[in-house]
PDB file of N, CA and C in Angstrom:
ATOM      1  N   UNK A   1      -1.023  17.686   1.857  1.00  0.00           N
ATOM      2  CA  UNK A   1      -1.745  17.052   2.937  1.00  0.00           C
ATOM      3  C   UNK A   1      -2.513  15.851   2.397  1.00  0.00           C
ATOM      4  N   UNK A   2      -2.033  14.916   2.949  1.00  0.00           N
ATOM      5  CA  UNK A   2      -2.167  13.493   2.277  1.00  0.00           C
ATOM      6  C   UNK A   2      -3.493  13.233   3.376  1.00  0.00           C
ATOM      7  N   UNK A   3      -4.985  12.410   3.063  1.00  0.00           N
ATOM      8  CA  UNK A   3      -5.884  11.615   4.170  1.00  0.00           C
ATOM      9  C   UNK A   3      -4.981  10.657   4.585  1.00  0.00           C
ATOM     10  N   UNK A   4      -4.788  10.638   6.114  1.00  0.00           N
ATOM     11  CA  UNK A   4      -4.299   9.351   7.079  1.00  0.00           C
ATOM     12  C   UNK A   4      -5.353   8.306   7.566  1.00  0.00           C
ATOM     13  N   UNK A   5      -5.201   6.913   7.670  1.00  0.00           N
ATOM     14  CA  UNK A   5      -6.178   6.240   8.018  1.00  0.00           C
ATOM     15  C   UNK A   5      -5.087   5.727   9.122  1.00  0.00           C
ATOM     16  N   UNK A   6      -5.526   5.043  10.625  1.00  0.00           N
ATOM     17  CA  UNK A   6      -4.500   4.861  11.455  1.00  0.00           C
ATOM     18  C   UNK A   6      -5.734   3.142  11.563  1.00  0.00           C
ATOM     19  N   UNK A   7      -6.920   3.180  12.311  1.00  0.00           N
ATOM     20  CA  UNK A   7      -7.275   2.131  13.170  1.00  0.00           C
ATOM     21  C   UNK A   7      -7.708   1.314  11.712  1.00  0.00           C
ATOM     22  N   UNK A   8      -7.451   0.202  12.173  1.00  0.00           N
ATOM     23  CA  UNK A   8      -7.849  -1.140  11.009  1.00  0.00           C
ATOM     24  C   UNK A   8      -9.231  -1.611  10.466  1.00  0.00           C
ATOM     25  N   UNK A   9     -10.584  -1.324  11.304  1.00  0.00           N
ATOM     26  CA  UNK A   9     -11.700  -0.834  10.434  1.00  0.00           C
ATOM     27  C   UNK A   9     -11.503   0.283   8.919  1.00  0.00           C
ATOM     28  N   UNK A  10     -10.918   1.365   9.979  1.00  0.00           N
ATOM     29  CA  UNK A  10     -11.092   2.509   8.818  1.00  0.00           C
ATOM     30  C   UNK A  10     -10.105   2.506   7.310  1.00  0.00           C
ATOM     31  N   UNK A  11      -8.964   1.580   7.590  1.00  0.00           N
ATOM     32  CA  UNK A  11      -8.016   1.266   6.932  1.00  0.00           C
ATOM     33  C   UNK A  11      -8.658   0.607   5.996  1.00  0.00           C
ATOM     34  N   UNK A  12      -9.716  -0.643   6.106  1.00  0.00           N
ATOM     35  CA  UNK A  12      -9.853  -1.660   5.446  1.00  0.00           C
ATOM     36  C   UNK A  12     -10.789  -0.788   4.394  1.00  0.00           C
ATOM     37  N   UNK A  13     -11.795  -0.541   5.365  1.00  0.00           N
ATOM     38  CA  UNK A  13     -13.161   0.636   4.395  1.00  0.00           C
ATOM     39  C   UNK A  13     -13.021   1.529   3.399  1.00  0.00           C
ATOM     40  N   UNK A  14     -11.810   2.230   3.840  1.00  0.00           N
ATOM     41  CA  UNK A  14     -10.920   3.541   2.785  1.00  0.00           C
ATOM     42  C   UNK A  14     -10.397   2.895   1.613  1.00  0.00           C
ATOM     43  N   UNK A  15      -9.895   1.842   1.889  1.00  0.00           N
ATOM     44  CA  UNK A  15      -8.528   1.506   0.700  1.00  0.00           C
ATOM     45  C   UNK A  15      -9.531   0.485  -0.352  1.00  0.00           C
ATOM     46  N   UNK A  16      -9.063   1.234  -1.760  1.00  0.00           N
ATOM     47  CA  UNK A  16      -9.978  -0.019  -2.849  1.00  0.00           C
ATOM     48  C   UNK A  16      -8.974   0.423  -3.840  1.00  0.00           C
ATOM     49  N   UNK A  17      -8.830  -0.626  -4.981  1.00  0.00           N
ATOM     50  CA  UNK A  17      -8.146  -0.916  -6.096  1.00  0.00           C
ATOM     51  C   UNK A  17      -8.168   0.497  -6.624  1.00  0.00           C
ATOM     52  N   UNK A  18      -6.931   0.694  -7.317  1.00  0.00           N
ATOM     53  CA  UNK A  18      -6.532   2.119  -7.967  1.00  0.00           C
ATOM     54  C   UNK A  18      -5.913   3.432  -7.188  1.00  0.00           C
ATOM     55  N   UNK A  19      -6.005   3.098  -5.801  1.00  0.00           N
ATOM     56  CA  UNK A  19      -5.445   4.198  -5.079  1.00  0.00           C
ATOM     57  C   UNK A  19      -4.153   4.153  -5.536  1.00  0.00           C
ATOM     58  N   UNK A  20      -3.464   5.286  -5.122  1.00  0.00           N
ATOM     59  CA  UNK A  20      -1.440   5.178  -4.750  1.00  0.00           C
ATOM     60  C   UNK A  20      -1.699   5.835  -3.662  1.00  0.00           C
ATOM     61  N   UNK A  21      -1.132   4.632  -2.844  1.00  0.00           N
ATOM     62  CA  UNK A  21      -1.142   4.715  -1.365  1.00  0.00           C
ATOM     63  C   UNK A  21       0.149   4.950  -0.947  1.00  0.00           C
ATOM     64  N   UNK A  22       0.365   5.209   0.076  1.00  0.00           N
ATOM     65  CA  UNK A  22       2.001   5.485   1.298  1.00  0.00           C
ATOM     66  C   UNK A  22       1.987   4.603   2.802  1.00  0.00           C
ATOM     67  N   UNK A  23       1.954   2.839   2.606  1.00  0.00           N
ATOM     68  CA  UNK A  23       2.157   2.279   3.625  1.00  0.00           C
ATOM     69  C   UNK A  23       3.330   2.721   4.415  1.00  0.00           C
ATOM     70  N   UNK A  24       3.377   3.097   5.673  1.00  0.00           N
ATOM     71  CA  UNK A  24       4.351   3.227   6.894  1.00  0.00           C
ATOM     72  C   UNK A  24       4.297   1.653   7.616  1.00  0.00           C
ATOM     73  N   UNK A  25       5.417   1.457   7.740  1.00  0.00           N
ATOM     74  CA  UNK A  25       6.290   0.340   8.044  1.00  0.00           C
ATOM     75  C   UNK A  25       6.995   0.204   8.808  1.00  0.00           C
ATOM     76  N   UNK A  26       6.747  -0.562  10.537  1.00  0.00           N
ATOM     77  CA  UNK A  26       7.972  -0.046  11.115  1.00  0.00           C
ATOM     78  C   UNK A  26       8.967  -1.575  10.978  1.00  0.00           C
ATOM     79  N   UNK A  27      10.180  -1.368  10.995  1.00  0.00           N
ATOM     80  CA  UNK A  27      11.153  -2.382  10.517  1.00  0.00           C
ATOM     81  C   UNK A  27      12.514  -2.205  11.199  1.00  0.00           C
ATOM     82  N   UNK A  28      12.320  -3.741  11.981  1.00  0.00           N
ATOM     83  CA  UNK A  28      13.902  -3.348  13.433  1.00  0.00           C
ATOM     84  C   UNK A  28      14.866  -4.498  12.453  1.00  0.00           C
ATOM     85  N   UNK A  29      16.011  -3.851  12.720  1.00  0.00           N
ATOM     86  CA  UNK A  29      17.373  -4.283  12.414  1.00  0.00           C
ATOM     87  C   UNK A  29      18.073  -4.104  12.879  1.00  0.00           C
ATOM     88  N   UNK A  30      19.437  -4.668  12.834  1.00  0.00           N
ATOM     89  CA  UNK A  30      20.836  -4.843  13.702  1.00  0.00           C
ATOM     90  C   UNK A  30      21.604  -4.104  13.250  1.00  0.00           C
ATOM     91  N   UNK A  31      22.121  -3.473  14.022  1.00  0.00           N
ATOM     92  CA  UNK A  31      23.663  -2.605  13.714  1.00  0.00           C
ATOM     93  C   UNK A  31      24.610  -3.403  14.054  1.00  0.00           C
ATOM     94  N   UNK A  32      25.542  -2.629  13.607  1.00  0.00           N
ATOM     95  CA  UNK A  32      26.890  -3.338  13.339  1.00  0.00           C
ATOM     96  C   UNK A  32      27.360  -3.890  15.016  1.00  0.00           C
ATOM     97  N   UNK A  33      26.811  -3.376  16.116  1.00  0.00           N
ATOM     98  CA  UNK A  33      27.261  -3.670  17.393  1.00  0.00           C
ATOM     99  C   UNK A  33      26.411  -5.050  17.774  1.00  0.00           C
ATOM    100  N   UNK A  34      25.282  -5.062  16.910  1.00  0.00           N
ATOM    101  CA  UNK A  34      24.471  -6.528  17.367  1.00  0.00           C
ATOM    102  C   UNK A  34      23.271  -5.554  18.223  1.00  0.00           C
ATOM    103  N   UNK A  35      23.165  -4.753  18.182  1.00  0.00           N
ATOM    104  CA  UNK A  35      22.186  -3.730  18.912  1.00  0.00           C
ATOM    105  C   UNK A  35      20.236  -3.450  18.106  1.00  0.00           C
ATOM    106  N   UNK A  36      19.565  -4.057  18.673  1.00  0.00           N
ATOM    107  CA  UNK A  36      18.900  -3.985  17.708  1.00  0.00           C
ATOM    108  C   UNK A  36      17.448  -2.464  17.512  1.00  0.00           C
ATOM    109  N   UNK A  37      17.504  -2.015  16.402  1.00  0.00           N
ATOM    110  CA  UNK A  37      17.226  -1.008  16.446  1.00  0.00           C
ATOM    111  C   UNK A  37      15.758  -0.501  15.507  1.00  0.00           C
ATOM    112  N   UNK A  38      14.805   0.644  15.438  1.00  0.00           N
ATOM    113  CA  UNK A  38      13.765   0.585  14.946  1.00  0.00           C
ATOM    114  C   UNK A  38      13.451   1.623  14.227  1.00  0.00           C
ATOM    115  N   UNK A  39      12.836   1.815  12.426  1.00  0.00           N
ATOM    116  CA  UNK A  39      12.895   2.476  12.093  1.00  0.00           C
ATOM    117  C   UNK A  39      11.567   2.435  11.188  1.00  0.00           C
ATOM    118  N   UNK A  40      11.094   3.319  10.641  1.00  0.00           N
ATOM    119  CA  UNK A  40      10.081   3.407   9.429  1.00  0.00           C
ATOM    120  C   UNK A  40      10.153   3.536   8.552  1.00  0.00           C
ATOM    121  N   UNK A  41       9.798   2.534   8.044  1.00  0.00           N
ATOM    122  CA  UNK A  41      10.321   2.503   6.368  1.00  0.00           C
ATOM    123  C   UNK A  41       8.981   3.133   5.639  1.00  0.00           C
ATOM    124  N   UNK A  42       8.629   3.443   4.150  1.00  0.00           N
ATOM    125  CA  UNK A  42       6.967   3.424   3.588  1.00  0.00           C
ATOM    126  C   UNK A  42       7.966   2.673   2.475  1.00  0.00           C
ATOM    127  N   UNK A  43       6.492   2.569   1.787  1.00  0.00           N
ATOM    128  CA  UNK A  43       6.186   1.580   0.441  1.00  0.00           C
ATOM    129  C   UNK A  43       5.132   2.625  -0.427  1.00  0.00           C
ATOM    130  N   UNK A  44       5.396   2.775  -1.362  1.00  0.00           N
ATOM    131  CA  UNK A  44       4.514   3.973  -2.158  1.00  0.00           C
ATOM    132  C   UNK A  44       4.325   2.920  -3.265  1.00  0.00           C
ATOM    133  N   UNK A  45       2.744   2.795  -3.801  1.00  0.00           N
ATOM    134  CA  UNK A  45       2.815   2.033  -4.885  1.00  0.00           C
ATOM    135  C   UNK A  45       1.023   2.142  -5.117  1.00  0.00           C
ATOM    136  N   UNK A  46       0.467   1.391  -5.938  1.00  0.00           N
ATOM    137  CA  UNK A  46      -1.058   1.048  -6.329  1.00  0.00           C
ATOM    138  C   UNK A  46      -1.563   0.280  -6.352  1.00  0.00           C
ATOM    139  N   UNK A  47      -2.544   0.530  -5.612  1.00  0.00           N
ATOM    140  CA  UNK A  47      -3.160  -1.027  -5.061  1.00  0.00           C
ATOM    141  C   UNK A  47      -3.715  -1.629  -6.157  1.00  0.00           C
ATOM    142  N   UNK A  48      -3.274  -2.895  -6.493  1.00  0.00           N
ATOM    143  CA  UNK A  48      -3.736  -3.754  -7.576  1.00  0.00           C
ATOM    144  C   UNK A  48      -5.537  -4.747  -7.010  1.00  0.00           C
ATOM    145  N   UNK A  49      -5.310  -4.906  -6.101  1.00  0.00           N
ATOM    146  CA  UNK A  49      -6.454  -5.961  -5.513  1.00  0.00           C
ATOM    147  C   UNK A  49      -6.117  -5.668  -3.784  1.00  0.00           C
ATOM    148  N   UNK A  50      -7.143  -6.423  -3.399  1.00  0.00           N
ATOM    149  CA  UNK A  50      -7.907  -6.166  -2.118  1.00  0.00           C
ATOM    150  C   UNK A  50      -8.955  -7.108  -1.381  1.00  0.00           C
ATOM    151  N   UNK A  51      -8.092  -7.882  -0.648  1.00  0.00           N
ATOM    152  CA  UNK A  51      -8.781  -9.451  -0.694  1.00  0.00           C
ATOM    153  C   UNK A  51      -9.562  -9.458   0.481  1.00  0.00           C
ATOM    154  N   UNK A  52     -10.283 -10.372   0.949  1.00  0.00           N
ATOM    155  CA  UNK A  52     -10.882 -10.759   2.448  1.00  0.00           C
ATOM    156  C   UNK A  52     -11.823  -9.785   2.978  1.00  0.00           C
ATOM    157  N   UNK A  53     -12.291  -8.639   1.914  1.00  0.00           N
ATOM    158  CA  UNK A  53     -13.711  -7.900   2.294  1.00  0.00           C
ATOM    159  C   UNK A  53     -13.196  -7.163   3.850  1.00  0.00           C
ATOM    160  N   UNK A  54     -14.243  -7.008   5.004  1.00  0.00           N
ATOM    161  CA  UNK A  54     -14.324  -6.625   5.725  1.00  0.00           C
ATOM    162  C   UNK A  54     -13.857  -7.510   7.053  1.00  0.00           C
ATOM    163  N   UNK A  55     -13.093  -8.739   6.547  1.00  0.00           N
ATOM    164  CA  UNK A  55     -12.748  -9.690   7.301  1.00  0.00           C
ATOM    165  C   UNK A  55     -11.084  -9.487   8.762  1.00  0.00           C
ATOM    166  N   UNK A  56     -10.845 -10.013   9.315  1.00  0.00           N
ATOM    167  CA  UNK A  56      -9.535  -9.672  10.434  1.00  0.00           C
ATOM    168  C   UNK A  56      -8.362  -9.899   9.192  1.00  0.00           C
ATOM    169  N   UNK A  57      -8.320 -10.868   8.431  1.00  0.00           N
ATOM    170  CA  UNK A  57      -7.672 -11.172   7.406  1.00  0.00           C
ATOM    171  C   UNK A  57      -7.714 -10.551   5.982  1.00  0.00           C
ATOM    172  N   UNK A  58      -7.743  -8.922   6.469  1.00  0.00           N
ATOM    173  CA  UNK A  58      -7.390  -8.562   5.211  1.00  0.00           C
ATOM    174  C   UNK A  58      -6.133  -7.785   4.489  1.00  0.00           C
ATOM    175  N   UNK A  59      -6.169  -8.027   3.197  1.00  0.00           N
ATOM    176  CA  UNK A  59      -4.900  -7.994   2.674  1.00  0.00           C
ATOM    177  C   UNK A  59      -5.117  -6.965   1.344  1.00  0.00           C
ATOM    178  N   UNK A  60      -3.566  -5.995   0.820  1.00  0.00           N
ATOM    179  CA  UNK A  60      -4.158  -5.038   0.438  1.00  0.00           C
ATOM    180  C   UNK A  60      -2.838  -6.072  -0.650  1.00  0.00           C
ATOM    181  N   UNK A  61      -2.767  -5.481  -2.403  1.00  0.00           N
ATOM    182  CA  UNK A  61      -1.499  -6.236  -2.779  1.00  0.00           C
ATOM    183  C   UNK A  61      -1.494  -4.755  -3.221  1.00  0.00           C
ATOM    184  N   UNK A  62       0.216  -4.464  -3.378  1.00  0.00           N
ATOM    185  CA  UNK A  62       0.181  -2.956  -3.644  1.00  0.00           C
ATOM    186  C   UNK A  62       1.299  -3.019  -4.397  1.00  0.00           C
ATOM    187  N   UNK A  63       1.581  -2.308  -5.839  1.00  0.00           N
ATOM    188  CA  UNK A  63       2.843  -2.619  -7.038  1.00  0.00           C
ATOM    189  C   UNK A  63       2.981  -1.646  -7.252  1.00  0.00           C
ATOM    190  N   UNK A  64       4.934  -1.337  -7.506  1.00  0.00           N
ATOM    191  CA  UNK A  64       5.503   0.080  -7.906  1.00  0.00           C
ATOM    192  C   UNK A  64       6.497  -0.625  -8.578  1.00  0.00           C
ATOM    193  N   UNK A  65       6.907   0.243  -9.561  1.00  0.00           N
ATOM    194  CA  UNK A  65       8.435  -0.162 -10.774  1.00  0.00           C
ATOM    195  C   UNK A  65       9.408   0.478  -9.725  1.00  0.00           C
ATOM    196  N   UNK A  66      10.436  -0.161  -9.534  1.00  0.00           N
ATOM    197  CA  UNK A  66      11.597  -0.154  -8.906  1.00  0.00           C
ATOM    198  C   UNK A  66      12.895  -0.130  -9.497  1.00  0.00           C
ATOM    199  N   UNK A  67      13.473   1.053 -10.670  1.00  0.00           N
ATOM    200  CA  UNK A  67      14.365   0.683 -11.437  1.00  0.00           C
ATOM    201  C   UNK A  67      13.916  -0.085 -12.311  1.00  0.00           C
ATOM    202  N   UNK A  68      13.094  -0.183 -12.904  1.00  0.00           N
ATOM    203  CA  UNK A  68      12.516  -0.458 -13.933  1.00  0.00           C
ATOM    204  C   UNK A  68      11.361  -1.833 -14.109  1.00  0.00           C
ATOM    205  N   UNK A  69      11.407  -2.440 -12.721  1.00  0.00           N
ATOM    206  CA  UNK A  69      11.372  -3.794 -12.468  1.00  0.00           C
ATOM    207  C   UNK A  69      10.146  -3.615 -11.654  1.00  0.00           C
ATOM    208  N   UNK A  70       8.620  -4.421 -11.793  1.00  0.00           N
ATOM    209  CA  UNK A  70       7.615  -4.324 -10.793  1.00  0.00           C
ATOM    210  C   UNK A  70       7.805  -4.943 -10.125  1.00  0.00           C
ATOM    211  N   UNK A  71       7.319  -4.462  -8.739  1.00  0.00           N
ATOM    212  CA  UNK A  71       7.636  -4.974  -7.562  1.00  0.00           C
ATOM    213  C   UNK A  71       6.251  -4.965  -6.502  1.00  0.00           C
ATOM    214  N   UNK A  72       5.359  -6.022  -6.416  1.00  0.00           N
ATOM    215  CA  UNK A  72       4.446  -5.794  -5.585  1.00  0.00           C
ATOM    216  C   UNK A  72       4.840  -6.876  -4.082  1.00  0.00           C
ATOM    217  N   UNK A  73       4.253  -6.403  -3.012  1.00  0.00           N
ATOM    218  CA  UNK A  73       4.035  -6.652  -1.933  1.00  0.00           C
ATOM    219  C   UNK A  73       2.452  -6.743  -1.302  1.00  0.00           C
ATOM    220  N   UNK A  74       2.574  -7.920  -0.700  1.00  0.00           N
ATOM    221  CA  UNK A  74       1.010  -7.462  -0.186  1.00  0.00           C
ATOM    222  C   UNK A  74       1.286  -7.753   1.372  1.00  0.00           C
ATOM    223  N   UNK A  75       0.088  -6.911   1.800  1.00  0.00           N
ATOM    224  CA  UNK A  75       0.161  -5.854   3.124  1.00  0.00           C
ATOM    225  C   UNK A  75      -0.946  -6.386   3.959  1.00  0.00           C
ATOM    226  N   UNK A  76      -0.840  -7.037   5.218  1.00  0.00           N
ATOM    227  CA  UNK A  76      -2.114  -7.778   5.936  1.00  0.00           C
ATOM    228  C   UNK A  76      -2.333  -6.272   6.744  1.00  0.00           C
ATOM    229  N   UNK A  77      -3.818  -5.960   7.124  1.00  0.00           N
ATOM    230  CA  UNK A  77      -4.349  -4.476   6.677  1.00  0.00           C
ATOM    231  C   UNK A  77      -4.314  -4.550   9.120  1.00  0.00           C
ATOM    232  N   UNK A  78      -4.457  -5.300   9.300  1.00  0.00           N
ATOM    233  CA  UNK A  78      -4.191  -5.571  10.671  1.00  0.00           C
ATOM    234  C   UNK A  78      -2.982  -6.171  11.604  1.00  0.00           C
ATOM    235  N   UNK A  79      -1.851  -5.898  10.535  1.00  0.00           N
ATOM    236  CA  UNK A  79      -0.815  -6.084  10.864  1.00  0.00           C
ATOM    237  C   UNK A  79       0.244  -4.980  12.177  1.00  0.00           C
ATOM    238  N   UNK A  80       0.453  -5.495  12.984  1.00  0.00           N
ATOM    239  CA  UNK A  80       0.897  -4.333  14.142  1.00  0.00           C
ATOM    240  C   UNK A  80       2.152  -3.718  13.918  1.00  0.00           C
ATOM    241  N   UNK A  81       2.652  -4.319  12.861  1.00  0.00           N
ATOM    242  CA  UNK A  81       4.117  -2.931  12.180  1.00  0.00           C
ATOM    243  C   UNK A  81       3.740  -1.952  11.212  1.00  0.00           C
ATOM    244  N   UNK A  82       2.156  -1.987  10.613  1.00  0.00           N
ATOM    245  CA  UNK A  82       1.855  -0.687   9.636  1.00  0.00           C
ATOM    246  C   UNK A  82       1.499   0.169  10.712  1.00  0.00           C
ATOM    247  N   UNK A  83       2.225   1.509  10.521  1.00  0.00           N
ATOM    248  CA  UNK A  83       1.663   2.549  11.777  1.00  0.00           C
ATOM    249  C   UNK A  83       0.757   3.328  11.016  1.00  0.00           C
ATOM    250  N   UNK A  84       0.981   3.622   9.603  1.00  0.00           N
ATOM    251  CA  UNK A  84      -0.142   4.418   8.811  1.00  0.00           C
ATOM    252  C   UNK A  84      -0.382   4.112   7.507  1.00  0.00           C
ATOM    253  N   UNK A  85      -1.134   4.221   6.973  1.00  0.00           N
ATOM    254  CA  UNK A  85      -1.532   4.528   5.244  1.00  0.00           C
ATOM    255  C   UNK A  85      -2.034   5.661   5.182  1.00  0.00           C
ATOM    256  N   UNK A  86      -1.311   6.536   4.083  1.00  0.00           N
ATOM    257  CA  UNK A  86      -1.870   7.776   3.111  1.00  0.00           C
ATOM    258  C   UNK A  86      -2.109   7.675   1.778  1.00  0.00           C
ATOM    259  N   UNK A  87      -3.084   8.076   1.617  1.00  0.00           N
ATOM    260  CA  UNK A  87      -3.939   7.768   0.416  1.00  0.00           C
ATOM    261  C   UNK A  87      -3.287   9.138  -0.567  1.00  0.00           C
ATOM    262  N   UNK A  88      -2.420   9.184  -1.387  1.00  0.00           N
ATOM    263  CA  UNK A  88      -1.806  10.194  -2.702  1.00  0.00           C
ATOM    264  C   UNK A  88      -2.874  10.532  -3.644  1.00  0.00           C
ATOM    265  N   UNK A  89      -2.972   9.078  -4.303  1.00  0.00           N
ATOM    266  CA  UNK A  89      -3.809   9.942  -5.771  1.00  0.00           C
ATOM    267  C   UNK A  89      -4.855   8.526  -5.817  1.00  0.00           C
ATOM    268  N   UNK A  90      -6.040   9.373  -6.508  1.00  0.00           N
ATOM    269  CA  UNK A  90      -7.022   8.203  -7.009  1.00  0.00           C
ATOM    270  C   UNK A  90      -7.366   8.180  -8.363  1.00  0.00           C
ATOM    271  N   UNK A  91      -6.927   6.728  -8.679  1.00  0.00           N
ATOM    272  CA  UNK A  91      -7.384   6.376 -10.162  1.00  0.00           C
ATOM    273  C   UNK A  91      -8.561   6.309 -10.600  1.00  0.00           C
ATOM    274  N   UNK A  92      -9.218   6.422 -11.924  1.00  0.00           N
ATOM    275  CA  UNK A  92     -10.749   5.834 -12.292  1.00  0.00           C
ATOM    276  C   UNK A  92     -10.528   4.580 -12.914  1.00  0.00           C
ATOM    277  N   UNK A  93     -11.249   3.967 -12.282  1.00  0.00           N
ATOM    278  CA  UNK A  93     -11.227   2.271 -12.515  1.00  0.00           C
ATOM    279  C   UNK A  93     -12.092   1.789 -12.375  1.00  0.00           C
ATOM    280  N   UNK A  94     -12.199   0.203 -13.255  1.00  0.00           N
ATOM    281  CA  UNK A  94     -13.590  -0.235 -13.325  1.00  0.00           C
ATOM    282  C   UNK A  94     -13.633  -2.074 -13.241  1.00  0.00           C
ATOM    283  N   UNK A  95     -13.022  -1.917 -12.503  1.00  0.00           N
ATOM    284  CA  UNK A  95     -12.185  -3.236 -12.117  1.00  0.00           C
ATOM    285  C   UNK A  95     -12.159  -3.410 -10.623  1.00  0.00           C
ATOM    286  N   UNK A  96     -12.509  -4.774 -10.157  1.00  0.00           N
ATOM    287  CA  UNK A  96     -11.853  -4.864  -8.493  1.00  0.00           C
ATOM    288  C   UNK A  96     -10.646  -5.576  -8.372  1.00  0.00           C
ATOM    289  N   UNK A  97      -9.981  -6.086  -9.403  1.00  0.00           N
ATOM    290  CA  UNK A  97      -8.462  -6.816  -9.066  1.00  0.00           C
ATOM    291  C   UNK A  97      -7.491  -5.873 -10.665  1.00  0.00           C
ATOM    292  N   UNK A  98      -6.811  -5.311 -10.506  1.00  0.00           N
ATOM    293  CA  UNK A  98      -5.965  -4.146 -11.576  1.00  0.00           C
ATOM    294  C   UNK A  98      -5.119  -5.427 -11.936  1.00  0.00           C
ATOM    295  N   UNK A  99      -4.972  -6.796 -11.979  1.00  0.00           N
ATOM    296  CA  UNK A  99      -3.962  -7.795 -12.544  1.00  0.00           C
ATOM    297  C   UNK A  99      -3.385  -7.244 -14.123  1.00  0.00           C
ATOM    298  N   UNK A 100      -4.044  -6.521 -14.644  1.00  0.00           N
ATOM    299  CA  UNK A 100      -3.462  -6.139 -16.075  1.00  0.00           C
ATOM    300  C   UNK A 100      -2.655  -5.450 -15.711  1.00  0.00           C
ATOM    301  N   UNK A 101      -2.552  -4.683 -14.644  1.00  0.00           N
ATOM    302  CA  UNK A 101      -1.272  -3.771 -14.572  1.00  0.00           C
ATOM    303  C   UNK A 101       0.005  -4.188 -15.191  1.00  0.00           C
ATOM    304  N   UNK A 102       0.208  -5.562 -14.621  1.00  0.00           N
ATOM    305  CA  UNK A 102       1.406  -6.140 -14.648  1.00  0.00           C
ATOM    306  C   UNK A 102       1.768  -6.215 -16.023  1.00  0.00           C
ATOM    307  N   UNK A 103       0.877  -6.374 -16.732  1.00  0.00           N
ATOM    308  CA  UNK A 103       1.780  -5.752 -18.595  1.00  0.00           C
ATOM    309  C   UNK A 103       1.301  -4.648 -19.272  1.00  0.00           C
ATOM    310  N   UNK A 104       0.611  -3.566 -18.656  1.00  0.00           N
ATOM    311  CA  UNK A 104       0.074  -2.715 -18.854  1.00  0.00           C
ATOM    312  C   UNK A 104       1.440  -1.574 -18.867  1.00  0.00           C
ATOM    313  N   UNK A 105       1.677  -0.949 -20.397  1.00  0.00           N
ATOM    314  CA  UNK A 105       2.629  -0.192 -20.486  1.00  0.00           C
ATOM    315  C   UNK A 105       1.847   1.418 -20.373  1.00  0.00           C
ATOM    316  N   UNK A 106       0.827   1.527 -20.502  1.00  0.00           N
ATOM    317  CA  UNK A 106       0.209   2.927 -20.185  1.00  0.00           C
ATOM    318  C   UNK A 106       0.212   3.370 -19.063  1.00  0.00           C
ATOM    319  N   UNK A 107       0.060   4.582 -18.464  1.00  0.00           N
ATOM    320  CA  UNK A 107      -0.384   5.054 -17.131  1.00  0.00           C
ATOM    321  C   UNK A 107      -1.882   5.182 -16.648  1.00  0.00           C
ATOM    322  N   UNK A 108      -2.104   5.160 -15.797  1.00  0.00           N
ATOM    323  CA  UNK A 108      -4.061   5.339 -15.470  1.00  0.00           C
ATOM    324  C   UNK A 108      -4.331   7.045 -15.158  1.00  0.00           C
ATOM    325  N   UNK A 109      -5.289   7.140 -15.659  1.00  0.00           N
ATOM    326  CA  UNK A 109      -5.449   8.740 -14.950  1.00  0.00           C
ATOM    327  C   UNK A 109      -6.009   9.055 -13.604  1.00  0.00           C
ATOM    328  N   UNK A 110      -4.955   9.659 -12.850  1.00  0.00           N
ATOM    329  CA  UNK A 110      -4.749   9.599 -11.669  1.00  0.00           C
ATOM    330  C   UNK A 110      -5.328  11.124 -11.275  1.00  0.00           C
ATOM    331  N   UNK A 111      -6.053  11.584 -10.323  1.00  0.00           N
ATOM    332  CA  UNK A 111      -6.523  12.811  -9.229  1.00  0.00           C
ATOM    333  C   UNK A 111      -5.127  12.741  -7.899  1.00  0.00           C
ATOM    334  N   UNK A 112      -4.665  14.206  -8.394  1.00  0.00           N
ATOM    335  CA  UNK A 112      -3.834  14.194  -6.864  1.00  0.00           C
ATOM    336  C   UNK A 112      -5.140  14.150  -5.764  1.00  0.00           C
ATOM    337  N   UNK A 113      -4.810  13.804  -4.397  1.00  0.00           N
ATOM    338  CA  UNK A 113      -5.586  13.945  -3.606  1.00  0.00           C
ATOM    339  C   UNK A 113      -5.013  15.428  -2.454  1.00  0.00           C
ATOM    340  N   UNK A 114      -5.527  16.475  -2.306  1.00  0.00           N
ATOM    341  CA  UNK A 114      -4.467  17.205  -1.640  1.00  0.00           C
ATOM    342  C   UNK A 114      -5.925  17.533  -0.070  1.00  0.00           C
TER     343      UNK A 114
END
């Protein structure tokens, strides 16, 4: 049992650098008939930084290895295709932007969240 955050106040307030979060994504595409269709994707990864404070414009940047390869995305936190974020595990960190990640070959010590 993962914490859900749904409305975009509570989204922005909850989420800070070091989580591994579970963005829900909804994402329409075409089938082969030209029919267009709607599905939910997530994005599982750790939030590196966390921009624009408490602002309409905020943005979460969130990085996972993908086959071996990092891969971050960043996520506008009032965007009307995220239907949820679940918060997995929390890191101890002492940092507000994790940018070392990106050559950081260690792991962080992580708390499941259950």
């Amino acid at each position: 049992m993962a914490k859900e955050t749904t409305s975009p106040k509570a989204k922005s307030e909850d989420l800070k650098p070091g989580l591994t979060v579970r963005v829900y994504q909804k994402i329409k595409e075409l089938n082969a008939k030209g029919e267009e269709k709607e599905r939910i994707q997530y994005y599982e990864g750790i939030i590196i930084a966390k921009k624009h404070g408490r602002e309409a414009g905020t943005t979460i940047t969130v990085r996972k290895i993908s086959d071996g390869v990092g891969v971050e995305k960043i996520f506008p936190l009032n965007l009307p295709a995220i239907t949820k974020i679940e918060i997995k595990k929390r890191a101890k960190v002492r940092r507000a932007k994790l940018y070392y990640l990106r050559n950081y070959k260690k792991k962080l010590k992580e708390k499941i969240i259950a």
